[in-house]
Protein backbone atom coordinates (compact mmCIF):
# COMPACT_ATOMS: atom_id res chain seq x y z
CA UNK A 1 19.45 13.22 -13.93
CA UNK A 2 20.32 11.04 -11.22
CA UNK A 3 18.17 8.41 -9.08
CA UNK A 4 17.24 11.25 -5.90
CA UNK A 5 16.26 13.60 -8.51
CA UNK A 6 13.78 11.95 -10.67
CA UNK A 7 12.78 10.38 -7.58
CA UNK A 8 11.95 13.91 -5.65
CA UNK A 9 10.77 15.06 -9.71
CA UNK A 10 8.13 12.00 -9.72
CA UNK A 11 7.04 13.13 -6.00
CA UNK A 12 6.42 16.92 -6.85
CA UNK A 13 4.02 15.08 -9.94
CA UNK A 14 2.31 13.11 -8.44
CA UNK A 15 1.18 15.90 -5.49
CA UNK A 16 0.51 17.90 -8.28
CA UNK A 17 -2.01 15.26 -10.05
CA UNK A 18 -3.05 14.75 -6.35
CA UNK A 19 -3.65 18.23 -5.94
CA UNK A 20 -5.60 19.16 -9.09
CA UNK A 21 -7.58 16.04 -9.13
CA UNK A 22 -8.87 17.79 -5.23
CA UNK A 23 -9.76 21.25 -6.87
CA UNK A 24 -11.00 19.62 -10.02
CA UNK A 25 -13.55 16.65 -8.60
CA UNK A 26 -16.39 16.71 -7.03
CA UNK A 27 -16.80 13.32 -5.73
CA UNK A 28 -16.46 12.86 -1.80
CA UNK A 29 -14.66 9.53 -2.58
CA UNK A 30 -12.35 10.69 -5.65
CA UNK A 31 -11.37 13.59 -3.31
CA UNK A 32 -10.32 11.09 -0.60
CA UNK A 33 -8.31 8.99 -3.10
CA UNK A 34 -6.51 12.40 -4.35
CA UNK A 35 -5.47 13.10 -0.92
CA UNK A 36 -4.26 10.01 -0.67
CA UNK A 37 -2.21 9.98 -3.40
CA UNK A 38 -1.25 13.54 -2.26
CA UNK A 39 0.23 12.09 0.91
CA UNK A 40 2.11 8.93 -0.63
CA UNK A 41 4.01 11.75 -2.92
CA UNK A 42 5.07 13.08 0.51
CA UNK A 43 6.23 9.73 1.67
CA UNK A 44 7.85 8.95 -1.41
CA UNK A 45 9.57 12.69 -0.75
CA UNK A 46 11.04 11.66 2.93
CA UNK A 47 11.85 8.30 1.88
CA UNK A 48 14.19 9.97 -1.04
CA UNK A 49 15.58 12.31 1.21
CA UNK A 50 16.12 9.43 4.05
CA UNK A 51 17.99 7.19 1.23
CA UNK A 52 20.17 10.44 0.22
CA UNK A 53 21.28 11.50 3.78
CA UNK A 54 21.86 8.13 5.08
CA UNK A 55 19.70 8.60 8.07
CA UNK A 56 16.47 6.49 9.41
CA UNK A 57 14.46 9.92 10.12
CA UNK A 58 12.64 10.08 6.81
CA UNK A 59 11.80 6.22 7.08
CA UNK A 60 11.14 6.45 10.77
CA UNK A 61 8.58 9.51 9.53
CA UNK A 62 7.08 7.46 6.57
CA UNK A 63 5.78 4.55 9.58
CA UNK A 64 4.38 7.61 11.70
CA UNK A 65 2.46 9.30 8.50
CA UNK A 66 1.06 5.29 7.71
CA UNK A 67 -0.08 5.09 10.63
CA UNK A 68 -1.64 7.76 10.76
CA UNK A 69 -3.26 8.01 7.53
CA UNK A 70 -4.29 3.95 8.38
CA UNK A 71 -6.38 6.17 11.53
CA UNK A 72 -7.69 9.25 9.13
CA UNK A 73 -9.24 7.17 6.42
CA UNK A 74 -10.75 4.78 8.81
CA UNK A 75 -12.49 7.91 10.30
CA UNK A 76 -13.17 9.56 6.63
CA UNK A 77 -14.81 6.44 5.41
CA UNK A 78 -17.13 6.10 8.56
CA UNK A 79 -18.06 9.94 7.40
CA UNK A 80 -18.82 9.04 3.86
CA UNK A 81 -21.14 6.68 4.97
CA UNK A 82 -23.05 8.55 7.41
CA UNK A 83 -23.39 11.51 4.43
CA UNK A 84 -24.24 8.67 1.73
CA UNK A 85 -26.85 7.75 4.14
CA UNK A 86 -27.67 11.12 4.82
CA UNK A 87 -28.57 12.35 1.43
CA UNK A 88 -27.88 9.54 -0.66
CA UNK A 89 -25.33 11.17 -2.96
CA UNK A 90 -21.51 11.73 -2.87
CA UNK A 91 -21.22 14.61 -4.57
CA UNK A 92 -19.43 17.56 -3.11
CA UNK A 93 -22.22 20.17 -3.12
CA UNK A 94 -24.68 18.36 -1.66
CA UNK A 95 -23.27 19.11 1.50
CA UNK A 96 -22.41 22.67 1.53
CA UNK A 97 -24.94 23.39 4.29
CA UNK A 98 -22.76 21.44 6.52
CA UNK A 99 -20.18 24.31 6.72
CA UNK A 100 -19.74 26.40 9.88
């Protein structure tokens, strides 16, 4: 097993662990930490591929996706503490009635 393939192996884990730890938990801020670590094992995907082809695209994508993530969690923290103020508790069902 070469470097690109336990690289792209390691990726596909940790979305997976990122993945089940979002269907599994049921606190607001675990969930947020999960997707997190959902979308560095996407980064760590382009990044591979970038370094395997040669190219700048994959690294050129990786800035775009920080920056943008840098944006989103600003945002989804301001959220969590406007519903930890709300009903003073971070769990996941206490917030069902906020569905559409």
């Amino acid at each position: 097993m070469d470097k690109y393939q336990f690289l792209t192996v390691l990726s596909a884990l940790l979305f997976t662990m990122g993945l089940a730890g979002v269907v599994v938990r049921r606190n607001l801020l675990v969930v947020m930490m999960c997707l997190e670590i959902m979308l560095n094992a996407v980064v760590l995907s382009f990044v591979t591929f970038a370094v395997r082809s040669q190219t700048l695209a994959g690294v050129a994508m990786t800035f775009f996706i920080y920056v943008a993530a840098s944006c989103e969690i600003a945002l989804a923290m301001a959220i969590v503490v406007l519903l930890l103020r709300h009903r003073c508790s971070l769990d996941l069902a206490a917030h069902q009635d906020l569905k559409g």
